[in-house]
Protein backbone atom coordinates (compact mmCIF):
# COMPACT_ATOMS: atom_id res chain seq x y z
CA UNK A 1 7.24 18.62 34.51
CA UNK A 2 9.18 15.31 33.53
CA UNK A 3 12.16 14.11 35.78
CA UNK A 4 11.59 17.61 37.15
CA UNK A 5 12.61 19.53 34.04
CA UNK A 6 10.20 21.96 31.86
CA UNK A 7 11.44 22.55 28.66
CA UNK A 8 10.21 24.79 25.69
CA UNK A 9 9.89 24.03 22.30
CA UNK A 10 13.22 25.20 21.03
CA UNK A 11 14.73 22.52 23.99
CA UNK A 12 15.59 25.41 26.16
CA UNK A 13 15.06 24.32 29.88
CA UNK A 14 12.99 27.10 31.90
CA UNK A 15 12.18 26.01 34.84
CA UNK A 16 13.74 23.22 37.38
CA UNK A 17 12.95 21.43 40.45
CA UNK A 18 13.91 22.83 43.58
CA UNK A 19 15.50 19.35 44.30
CA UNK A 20 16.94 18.93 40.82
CA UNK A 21 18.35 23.22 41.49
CA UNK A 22 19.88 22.33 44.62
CA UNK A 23 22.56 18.97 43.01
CA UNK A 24 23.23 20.72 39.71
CA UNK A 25 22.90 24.50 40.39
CA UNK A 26 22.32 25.05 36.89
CA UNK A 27 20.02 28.50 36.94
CA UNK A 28 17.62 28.56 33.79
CA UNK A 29 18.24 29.19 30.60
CA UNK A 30 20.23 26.33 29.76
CA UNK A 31 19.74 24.34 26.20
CA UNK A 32 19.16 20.96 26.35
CA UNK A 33 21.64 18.91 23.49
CA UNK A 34 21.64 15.35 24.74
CA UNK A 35 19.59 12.68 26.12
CA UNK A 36 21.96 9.21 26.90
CA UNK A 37 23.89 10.23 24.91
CA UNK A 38 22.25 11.33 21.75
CA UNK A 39 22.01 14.57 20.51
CA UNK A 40 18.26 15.63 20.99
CA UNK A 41 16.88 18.33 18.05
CA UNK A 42 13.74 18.62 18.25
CA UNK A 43 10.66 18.98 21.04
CA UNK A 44 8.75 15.79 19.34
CA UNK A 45 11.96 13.69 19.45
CA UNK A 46 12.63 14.31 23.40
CA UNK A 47 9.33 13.53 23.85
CA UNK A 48 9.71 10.43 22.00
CA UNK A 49 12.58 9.42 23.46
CA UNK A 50 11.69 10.18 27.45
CA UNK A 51 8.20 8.26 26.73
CA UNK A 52 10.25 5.15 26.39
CA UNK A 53 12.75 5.30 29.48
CA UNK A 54 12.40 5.52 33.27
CA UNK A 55 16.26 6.23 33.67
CA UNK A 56 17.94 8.82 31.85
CA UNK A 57 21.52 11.14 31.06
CA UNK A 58 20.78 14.05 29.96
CA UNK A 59 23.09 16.87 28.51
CA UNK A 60 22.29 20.64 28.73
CA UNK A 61 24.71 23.50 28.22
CA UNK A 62 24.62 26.78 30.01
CA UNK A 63 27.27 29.37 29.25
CA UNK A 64 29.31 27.32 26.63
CA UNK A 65 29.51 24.80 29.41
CA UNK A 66 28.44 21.47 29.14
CA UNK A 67 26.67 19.38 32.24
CA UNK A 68 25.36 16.06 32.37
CA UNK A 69 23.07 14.86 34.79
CA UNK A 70 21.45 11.19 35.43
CA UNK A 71 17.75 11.55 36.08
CA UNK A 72 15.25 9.37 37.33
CA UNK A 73 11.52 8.87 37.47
């Protein structure tokens, strides 16, 4: 689990924190699409790009809704 967040290989998020739950309320499955900022499509390149940062934004959408949320390590 990184920054609390399990995602799959198609960059759908499946399972959450319970601290993470409880300030966004988003209830999996939500796609991921961004991380700071840049649109994210494919497993190798999130993992690519969270190996390198400590701080992040990340973008996920969840019934044609889009939600960003800072995360931290």
């Amino acid at each position: 689990m990184h920054f609390g967040i399990v995602v799959d290989k198609d960059l759908n998020i499946v399972k959450l924190s319970k601290e993470l739950f409880n300030k966004t309320y988003i209830k999996p499955p939500a796609k991921l699409i961004k991380v700071n900022s840049y649109k994210v499509k494919s497993f190798e390149e999130l993992k690519k790009i969270l190996s390198f940062n400590k701080n992040v934004t990340i973008t996920v959408e969840k019934d044609g809704i889009q939600i960003t949320i800072p995360l931290r390590r």
